[in-house]
PDB file of N, CA and C in Angstrom:
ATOM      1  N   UNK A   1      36.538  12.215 -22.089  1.00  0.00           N
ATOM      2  CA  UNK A   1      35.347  13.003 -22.336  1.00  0.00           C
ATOM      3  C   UNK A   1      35.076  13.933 -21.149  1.00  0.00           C
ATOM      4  N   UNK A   2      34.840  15.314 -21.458  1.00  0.00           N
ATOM      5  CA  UNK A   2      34.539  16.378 -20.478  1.00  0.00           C
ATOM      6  C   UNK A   2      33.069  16.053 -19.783  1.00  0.00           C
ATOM      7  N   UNK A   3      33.046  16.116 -18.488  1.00  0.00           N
ATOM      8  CA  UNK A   3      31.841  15.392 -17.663  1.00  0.00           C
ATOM      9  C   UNK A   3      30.398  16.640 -18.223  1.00  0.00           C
ATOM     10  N   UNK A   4      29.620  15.895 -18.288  1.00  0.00           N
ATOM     11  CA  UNK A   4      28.293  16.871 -18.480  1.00  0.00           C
ATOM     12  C   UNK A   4      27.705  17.432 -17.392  1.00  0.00           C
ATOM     13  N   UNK A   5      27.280  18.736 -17.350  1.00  0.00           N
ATOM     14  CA  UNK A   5      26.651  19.663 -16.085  1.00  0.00           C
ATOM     15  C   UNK A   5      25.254  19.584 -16.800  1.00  0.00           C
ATOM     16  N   UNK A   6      24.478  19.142 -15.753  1.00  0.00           N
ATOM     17  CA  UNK A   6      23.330  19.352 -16.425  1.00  0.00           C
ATOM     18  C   UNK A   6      22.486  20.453 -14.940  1.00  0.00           C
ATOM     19  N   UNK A   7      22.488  21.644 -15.827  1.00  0.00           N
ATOM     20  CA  UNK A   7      22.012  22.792 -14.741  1.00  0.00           C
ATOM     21  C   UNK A   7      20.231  23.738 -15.475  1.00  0.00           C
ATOM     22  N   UNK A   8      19.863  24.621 -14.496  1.00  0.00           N
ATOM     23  CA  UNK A   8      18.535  24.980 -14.999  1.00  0.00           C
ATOM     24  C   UNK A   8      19.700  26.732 -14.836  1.00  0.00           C
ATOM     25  N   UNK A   9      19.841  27.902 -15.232  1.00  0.00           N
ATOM     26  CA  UNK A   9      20.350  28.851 -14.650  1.00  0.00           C
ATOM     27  C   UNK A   9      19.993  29.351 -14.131  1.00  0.00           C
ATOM     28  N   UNK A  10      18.468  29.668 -13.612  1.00  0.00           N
ATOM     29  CA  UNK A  10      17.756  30.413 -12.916  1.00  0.00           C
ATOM     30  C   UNK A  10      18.049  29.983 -11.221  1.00  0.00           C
ATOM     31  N   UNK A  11      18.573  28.686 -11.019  1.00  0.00           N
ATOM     32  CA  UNK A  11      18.103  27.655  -9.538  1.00  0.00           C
ATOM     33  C   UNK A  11      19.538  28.201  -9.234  1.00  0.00           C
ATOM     34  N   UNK A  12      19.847  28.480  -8.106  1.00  0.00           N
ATOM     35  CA  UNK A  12      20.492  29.332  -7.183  1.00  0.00           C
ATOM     36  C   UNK A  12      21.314  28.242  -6.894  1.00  0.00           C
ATOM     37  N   UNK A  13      21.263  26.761  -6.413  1.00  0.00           N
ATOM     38  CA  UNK A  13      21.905  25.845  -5.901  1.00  0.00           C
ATOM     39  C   UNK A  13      22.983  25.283  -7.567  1.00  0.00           C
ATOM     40  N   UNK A  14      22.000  25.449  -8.607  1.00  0.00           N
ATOM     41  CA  UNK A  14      23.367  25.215 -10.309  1.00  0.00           C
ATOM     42  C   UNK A  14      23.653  26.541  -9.882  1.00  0.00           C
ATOM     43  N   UNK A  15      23.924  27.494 -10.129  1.00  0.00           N
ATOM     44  CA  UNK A  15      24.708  28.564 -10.016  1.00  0.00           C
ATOM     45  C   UNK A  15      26.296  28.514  -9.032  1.00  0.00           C
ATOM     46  N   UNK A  16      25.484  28.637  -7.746  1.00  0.00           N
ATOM     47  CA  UNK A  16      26.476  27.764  -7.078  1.00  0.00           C
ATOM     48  C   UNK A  16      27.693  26.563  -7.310  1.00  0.00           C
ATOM     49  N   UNK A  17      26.819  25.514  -8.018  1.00  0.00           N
ATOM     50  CA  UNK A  17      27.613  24.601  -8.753  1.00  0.00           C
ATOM     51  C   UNK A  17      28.590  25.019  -9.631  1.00  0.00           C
ATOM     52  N   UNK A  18      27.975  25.737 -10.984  1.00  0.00           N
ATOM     53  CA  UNK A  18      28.525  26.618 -11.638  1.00  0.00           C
ATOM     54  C   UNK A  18      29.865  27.251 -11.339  1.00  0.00           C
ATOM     55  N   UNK A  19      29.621  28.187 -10.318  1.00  0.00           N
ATOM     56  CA  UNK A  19      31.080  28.804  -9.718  1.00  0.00           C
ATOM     57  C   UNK A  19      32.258  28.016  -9.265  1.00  0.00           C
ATOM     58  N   UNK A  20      31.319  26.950  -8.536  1.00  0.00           N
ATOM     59  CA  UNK A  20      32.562  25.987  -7.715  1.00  0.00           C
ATOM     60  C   UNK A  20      32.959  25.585  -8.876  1.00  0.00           C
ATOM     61  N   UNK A  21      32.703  24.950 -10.203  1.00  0.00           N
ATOM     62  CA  UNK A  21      33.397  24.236 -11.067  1.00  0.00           C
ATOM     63  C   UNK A  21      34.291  24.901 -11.543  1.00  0.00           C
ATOM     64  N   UNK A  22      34.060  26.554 -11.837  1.00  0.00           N
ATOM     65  CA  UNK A  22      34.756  27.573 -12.832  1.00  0.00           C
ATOM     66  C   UNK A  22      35.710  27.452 -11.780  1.00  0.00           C
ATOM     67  N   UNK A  23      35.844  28.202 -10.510  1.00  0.00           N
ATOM     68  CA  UNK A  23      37.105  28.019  -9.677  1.00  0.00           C
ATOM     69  C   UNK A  23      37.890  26.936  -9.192  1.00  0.00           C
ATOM     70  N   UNK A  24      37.217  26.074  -9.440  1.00  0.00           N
ATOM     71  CA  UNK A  24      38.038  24.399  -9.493  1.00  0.00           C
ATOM     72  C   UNK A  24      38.688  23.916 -10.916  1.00  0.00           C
ATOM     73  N   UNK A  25      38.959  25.395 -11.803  1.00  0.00           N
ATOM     74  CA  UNK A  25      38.969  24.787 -13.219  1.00  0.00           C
ATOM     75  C   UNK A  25      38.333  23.053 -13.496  1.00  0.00           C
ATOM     76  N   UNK A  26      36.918  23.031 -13.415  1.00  0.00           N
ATOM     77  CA  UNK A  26      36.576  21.685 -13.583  1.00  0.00           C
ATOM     78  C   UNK A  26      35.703  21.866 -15.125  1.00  0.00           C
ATOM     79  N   UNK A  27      36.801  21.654 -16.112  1.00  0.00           N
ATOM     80  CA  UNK A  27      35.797  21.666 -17.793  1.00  0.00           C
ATOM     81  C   UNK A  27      34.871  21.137 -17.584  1.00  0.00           C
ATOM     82  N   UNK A  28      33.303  21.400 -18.047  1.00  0.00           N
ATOM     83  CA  UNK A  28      32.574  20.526 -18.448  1.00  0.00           C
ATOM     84  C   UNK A  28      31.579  20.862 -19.672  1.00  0.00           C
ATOM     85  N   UNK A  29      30.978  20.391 -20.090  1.00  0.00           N
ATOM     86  CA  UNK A  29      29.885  20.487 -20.867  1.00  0.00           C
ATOM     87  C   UNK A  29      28.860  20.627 -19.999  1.00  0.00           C
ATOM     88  N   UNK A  30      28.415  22.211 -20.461  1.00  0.00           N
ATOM     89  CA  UNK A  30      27.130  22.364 -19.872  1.00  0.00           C
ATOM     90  C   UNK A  30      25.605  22.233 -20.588  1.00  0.00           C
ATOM     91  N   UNK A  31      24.680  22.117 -20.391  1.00  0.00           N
ATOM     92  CA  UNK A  31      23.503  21.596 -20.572  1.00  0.00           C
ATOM     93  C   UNK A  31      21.963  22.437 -19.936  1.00  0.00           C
ATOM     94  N   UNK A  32      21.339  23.088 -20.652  1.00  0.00           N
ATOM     95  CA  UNK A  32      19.786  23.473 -20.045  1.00  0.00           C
ATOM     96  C   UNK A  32      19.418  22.676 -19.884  1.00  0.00           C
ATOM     97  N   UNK A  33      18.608  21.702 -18.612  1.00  0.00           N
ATOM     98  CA  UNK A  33      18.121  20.561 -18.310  1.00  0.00           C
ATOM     99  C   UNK A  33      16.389  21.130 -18.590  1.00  0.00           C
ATOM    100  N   UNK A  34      15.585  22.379 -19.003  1.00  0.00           N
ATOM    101  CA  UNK A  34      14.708  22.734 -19.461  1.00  0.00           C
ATOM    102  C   UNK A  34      14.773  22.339 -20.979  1.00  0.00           C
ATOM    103  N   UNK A  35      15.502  23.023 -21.375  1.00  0.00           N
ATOM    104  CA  UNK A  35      15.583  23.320 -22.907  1.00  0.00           C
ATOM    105  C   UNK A  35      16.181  21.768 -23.871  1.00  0.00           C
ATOM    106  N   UNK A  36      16.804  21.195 -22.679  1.00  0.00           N
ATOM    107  CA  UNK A  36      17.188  19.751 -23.657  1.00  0.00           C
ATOM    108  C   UNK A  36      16.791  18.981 -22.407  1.00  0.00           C
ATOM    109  N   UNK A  37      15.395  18.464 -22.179  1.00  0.00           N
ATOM    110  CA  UNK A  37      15.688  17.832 -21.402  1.00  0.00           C
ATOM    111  C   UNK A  37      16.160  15.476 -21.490  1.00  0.00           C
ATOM    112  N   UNK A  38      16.910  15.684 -20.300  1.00  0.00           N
ATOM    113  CA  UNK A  38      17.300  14.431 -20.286  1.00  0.00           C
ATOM    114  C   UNK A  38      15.887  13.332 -21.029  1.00  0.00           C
ATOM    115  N   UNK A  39      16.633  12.233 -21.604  1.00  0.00           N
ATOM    116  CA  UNK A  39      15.692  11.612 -22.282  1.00  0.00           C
ATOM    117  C   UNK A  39      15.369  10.532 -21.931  1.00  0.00           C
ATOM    118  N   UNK A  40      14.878   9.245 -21.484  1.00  0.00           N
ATOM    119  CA  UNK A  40      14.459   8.201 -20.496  1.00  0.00           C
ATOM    120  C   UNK A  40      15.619   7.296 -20.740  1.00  0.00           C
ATOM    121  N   UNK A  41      16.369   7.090 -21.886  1.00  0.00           N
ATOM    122  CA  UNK A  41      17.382   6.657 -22.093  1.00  0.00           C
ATOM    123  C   UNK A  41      18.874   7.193 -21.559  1.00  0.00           C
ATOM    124  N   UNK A  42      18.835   8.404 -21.112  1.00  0.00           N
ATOM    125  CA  UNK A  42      19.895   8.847 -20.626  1.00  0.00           C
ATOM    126  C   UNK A  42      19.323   8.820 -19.122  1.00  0.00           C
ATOM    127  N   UNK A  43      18.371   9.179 -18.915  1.00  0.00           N
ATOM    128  CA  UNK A  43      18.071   9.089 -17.127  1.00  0.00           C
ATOM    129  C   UNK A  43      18.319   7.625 -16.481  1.00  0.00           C
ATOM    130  N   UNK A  44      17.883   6.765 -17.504  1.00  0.00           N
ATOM    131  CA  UNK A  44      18.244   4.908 -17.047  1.00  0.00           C
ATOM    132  C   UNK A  44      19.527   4.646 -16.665  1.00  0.00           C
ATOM    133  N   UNK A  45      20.350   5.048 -17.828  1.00  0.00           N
ATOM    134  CA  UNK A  45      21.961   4.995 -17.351  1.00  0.00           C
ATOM    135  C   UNK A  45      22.615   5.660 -16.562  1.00  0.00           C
ATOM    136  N   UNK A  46      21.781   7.088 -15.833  1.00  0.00           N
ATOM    137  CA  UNK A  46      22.425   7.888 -15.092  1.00  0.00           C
ATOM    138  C   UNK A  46      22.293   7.299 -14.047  1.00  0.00           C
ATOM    139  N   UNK A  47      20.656   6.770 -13.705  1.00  0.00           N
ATOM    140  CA  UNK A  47      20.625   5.863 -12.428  1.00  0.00           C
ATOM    141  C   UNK A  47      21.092   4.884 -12.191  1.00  0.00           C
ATOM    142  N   UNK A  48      21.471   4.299 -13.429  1.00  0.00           N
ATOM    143  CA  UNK A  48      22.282   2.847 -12.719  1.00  0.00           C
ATOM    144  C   UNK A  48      23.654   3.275 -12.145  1.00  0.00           C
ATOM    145  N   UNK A  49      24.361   4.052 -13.672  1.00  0.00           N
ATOM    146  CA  UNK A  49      25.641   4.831 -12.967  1.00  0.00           C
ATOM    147  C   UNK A  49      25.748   5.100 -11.668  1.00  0.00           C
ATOM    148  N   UNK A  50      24.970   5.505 -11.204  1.00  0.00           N
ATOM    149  CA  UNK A  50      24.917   6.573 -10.099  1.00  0.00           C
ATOM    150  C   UNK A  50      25.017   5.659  -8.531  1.00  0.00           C
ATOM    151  N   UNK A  51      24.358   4.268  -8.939  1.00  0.00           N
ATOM    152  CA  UNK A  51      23.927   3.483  -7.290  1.00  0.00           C
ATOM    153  C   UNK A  51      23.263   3.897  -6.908  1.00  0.00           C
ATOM    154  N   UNK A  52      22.469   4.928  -7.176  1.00  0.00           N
ATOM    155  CA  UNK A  52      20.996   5.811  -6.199  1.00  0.00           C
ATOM    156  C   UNK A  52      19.702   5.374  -6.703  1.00  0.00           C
ATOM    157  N   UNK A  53      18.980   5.483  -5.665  1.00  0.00           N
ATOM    158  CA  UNK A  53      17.340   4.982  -6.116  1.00  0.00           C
ATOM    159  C   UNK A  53      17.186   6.227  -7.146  1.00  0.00           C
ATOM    160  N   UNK A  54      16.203   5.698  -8.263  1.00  0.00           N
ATOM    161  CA  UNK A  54      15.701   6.429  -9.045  1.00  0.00           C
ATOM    162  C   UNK A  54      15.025   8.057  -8.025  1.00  0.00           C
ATOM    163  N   UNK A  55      14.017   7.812  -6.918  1.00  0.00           N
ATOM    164  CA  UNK A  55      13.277   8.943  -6.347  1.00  0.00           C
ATOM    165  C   UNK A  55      14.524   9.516  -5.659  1.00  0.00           C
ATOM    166  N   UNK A  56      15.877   9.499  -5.859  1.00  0.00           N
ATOM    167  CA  UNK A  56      16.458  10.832  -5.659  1.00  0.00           C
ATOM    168  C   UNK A  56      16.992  11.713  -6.787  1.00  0.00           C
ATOM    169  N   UNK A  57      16.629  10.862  -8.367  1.00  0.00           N
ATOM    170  CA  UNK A  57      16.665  12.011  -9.205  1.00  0.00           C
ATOM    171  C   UNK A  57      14.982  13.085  -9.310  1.00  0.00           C
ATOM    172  N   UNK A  58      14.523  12.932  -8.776  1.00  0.00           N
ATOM    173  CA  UNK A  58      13.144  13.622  -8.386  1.00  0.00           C
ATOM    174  C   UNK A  58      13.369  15.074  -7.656  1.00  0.00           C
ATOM    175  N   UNK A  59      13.144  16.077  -8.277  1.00  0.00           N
ATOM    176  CA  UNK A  59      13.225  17.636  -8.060  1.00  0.00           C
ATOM    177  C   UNK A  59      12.311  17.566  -6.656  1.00  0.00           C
ATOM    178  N   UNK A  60      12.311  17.360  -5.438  1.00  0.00           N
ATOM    179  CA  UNK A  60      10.676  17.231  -4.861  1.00  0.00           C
ATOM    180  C   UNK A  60      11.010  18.583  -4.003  1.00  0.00           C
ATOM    181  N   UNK A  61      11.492  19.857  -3.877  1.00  0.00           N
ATOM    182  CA  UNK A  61      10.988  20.814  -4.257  1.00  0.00           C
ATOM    183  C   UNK A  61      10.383  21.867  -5.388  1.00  0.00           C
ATOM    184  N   UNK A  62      10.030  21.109  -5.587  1.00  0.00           N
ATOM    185  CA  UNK A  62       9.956  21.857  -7.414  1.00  0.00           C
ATOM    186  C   UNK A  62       8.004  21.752  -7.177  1.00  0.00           C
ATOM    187  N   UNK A  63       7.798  23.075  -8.030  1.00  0.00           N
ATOM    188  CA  UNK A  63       6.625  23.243  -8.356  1.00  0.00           C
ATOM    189  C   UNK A  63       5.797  22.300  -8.897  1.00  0.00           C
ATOM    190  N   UNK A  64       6.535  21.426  -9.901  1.00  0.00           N
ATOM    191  CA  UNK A  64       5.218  20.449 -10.590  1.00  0.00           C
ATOM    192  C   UNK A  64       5.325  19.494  -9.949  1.00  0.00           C
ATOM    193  N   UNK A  65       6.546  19.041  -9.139  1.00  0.00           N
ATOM    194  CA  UNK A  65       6.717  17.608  -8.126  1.00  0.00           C
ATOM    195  C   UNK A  65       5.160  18.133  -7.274  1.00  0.00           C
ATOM    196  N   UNK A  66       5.198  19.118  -6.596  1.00  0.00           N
ATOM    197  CA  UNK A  66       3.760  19.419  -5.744  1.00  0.00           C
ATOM    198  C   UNK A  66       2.852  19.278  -6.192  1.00  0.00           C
ATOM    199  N   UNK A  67       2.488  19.940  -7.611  1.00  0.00           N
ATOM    200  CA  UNK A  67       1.427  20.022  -8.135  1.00  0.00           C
ATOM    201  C   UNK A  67       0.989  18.865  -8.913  1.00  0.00           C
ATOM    202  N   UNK A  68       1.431  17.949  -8.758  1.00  0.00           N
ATOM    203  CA  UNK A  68       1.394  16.398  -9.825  1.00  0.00           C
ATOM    204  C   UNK A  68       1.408  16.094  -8.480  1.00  0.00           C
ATOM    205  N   UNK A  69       1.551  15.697  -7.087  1.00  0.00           N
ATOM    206  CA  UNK A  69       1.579  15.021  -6.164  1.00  0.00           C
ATOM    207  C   UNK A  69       2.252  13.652  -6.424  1.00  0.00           C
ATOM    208  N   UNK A  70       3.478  14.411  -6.793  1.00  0.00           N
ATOM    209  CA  UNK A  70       4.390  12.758  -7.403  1.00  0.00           C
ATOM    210  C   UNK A  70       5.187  12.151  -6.075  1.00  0.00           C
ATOM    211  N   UNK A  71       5.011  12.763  -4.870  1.00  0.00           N
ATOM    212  CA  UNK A  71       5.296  12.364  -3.434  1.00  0.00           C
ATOM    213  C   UNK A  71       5.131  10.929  -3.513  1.00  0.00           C
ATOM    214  N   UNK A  72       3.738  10.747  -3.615  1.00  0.00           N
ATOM    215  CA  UNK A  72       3.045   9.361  -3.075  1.00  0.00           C
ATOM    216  C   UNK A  72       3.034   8.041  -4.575  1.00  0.00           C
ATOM    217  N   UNK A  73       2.987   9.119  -5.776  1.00  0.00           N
ATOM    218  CA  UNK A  73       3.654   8.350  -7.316  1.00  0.00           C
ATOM    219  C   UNK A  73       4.855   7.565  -6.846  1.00  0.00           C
ATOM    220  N   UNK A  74       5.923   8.187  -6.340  1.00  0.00           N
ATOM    221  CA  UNK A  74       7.291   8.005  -6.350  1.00  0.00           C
ATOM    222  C   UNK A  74       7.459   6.574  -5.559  1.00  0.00           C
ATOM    223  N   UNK A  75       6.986   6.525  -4.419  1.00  0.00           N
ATOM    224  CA  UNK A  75       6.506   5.505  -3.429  1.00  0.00           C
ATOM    225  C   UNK A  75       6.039   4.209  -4.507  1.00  0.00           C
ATOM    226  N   UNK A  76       5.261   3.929  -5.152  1.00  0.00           N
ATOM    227  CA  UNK A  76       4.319   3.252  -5.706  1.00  0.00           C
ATOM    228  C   UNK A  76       4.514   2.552  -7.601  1.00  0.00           C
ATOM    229  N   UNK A  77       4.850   3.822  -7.603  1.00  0.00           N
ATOM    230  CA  UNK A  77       5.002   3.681  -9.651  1.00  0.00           C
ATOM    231  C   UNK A  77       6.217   2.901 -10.130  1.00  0.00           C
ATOM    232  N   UNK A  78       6.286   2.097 -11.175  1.00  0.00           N
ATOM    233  CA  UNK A  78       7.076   1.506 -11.985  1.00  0.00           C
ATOM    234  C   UNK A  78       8.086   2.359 -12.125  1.00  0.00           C
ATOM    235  N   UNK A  79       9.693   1.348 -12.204  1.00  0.00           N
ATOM    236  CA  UNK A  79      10.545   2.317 -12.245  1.00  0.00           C
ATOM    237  C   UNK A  79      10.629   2.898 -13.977  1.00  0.00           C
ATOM    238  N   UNK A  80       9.584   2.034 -14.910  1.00  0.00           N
ATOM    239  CA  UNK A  80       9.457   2.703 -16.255  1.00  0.00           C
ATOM    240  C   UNK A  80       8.602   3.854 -16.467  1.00  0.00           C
ATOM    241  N   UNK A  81       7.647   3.494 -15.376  1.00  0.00           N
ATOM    242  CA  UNK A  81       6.648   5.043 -15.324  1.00  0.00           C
ATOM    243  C   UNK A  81       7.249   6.216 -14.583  1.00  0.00           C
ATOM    244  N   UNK A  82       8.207   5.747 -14.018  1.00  0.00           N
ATOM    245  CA  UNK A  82       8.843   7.259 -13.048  1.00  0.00           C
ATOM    246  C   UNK A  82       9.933   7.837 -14.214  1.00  0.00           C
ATOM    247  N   UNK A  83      10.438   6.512 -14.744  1.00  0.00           N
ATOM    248  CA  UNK A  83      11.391   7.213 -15.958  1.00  0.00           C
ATOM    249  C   UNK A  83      10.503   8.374 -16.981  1.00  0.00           C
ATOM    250  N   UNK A  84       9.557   7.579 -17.433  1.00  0.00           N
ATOM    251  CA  UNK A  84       8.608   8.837 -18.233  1.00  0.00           C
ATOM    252  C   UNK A  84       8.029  10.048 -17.741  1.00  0.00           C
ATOM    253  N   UNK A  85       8.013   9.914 -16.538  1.00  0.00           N
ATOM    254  CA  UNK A  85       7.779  11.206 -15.593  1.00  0.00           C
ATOM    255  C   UNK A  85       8.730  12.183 -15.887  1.00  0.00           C
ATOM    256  N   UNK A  86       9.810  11.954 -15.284  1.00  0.00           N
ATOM    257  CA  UNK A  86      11.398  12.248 -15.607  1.00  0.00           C
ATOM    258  C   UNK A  86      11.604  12.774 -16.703  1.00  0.00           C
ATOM    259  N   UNK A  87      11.334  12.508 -17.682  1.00  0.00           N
ATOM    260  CA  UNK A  87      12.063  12.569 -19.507  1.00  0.00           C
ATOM    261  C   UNK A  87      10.802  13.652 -19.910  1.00  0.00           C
ATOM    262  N   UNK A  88       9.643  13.661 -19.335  1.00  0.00           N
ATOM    263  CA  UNK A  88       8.661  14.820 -19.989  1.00  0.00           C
ATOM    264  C   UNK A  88       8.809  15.864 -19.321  1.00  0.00           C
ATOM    265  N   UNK A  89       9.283  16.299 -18.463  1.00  0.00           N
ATOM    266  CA  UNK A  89       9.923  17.503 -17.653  1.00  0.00           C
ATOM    267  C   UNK A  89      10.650  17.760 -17.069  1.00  0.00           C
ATOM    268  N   UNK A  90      12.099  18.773 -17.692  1.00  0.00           N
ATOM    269  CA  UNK A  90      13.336  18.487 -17.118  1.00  0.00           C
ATOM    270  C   UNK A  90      13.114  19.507 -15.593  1.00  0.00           C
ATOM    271  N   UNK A  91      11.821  20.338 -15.073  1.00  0.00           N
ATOM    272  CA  UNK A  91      12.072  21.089 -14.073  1.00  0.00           C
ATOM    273  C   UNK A  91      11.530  19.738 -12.502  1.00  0.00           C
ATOM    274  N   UNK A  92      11.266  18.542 -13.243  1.00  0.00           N
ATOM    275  CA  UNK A  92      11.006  17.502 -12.187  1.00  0.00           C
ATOM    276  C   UNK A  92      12.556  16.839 -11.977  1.00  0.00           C
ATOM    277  N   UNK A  93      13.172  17.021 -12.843  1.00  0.00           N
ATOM    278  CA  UNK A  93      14.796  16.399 -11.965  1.00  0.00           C
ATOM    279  C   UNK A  93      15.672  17.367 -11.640  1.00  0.00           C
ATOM    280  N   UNK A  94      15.681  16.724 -10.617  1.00  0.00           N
ATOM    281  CA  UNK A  94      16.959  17.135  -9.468  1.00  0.00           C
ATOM    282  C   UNK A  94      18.010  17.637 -10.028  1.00  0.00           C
ATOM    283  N   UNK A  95      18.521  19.022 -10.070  1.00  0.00           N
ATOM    284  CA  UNK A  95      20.103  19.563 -10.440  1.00  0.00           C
ATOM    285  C   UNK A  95      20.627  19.791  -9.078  1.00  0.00           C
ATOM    286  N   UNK A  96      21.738  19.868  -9.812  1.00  0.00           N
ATOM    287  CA  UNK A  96      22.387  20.257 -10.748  1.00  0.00           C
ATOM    288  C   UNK A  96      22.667  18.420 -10.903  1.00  0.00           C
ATOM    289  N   UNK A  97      23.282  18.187 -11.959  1.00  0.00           N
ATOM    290  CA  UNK A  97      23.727  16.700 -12.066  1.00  0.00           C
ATOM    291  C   UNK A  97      24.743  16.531 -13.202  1.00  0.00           C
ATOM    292  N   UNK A  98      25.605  16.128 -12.743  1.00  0.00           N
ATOM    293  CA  UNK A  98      27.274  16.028 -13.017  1.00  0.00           C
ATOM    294  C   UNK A  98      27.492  14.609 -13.709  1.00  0.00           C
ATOM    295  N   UNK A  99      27.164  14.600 -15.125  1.00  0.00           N
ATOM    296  CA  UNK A  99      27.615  13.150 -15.740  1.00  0.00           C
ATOM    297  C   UNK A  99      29.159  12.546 -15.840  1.00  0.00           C
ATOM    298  N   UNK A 100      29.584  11.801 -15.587  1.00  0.00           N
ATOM    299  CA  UNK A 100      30.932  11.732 -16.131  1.00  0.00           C
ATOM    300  C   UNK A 100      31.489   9.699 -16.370  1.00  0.00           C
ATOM    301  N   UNK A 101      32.437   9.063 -17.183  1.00  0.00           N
ATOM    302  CA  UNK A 101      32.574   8.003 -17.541  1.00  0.00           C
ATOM    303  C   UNK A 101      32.319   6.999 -16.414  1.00  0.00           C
ATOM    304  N   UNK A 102      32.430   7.326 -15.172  1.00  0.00           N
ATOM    305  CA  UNK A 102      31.949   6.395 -14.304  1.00  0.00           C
ATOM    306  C   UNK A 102      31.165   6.649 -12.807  1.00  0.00           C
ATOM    307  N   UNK A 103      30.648   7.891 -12.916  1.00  0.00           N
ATOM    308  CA  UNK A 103      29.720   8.272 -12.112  1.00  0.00           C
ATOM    309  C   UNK A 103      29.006   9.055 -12.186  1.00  0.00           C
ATOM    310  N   UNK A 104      27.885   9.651 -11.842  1.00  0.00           N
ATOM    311  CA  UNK A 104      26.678  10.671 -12.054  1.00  0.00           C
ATOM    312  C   UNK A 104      26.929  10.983  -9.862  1.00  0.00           C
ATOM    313  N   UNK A 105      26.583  12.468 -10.433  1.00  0.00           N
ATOM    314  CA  UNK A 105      26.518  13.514  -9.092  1.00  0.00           C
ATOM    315  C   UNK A 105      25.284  13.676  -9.508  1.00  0.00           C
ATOM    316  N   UNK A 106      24.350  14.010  -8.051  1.00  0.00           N
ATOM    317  CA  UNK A 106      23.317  14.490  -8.477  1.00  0.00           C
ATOM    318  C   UNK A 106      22.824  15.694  -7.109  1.00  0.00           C
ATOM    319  N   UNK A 107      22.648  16.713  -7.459  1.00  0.00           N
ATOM    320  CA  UNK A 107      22.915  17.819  -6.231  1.00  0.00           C
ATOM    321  C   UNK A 107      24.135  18.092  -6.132  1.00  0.00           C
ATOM    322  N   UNK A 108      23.759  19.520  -5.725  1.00  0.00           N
ATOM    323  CA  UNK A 108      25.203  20.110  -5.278  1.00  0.00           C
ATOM    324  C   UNK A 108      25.648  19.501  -3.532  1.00  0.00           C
ATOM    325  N   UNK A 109      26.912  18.927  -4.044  1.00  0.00           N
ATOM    326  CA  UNK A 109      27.392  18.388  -2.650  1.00  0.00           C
ATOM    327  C   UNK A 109      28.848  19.059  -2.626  1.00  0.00           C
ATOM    328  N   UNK A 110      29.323  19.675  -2.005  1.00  0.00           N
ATOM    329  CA  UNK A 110      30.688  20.223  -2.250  1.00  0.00           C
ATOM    330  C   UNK A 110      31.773  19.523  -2.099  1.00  0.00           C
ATOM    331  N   UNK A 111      31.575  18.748  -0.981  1.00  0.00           N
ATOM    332  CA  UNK A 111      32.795  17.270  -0.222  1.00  0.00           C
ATOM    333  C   UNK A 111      32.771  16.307  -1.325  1.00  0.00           C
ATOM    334  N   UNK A 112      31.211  15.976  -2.238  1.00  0.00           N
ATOM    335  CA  UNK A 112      31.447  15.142  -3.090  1.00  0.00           C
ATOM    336  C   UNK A 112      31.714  15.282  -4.203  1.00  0.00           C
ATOM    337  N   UNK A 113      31.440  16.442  -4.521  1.00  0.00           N
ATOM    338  CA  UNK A 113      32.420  17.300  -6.121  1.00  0.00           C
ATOM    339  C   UNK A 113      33.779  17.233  -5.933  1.00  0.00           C
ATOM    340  N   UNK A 114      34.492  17.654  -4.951  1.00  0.00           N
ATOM    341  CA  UNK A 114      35.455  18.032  -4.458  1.00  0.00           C
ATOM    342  C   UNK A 114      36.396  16.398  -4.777  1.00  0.00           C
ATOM    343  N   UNK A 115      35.384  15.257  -3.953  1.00  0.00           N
ATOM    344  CA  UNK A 115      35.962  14.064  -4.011  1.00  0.00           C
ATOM    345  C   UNK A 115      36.366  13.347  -5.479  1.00  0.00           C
ATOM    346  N   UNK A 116      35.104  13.796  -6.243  1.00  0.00           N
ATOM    347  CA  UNK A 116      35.362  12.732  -7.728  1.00  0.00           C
ATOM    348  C   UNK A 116      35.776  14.098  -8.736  1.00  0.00           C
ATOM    349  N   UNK A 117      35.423  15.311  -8.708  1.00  0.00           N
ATOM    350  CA  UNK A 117      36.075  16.211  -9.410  1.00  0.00           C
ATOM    351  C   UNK A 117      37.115  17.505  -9.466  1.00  0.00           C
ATOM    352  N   UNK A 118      37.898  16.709  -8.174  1.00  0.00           N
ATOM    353  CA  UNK A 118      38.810  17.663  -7.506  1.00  0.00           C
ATOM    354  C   UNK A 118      40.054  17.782  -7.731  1.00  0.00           C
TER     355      UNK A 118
END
């Protein structure tokens, strides 16, 4: 199965991603993380996949991370209430994020694209 890109196109850092994949011939399925966003059922399995605390799929530069003051949420809230956070607005998670059969990327890391999709 071709790994899923889940990108916003406007965010300068998926774009980036974007290119590195096209010149790494790295197929994937790409994804509007606005327009479809991830669903609490796919964010659960991405985090376990992944080994990362849930608050690093958290956009926390992002406009509504500020304006929801989900800083001090993130700290505090159920990891079922941060999932629903998550699943009602795809501009609160973190892109670009790279699904694939046995790991989830989350951010553009180049050494670590490079490592699992190189």
């Amino acid at each position: 199965m071709k790994p899923l890109f889940l990108q916003y196109p406007k965010c300068g850092t998926c774009r980036k991603a974007a290119k590195w994949l096209e010149e790494n011939n790295v197929d994937v399925t790409s994804r509007h993380i606005v327009e479809e966003n991830p669903t609490r059922e796919e964010l659960s399995l991405w985090i376990d996949r992944s080994g990362l605390p849930i608050s690093r799929f958290f956009n926390t530069s992002g406009l509504v991370y500020k304006e929801q003051n989900l800083k001090e949420k993130v700290k505090t809230a159920s990891r079922d209430e941060l999932l629903g956070i998550l699943a009602s607005n795809g501009m609160v998670v973190k892109r670009p994020i790279i699904v694939a059969d046995d790991f989830v990327l989350v951010g553009f890391n180049e050494i670590e694209w490079k490592e699992k999709l190189g």
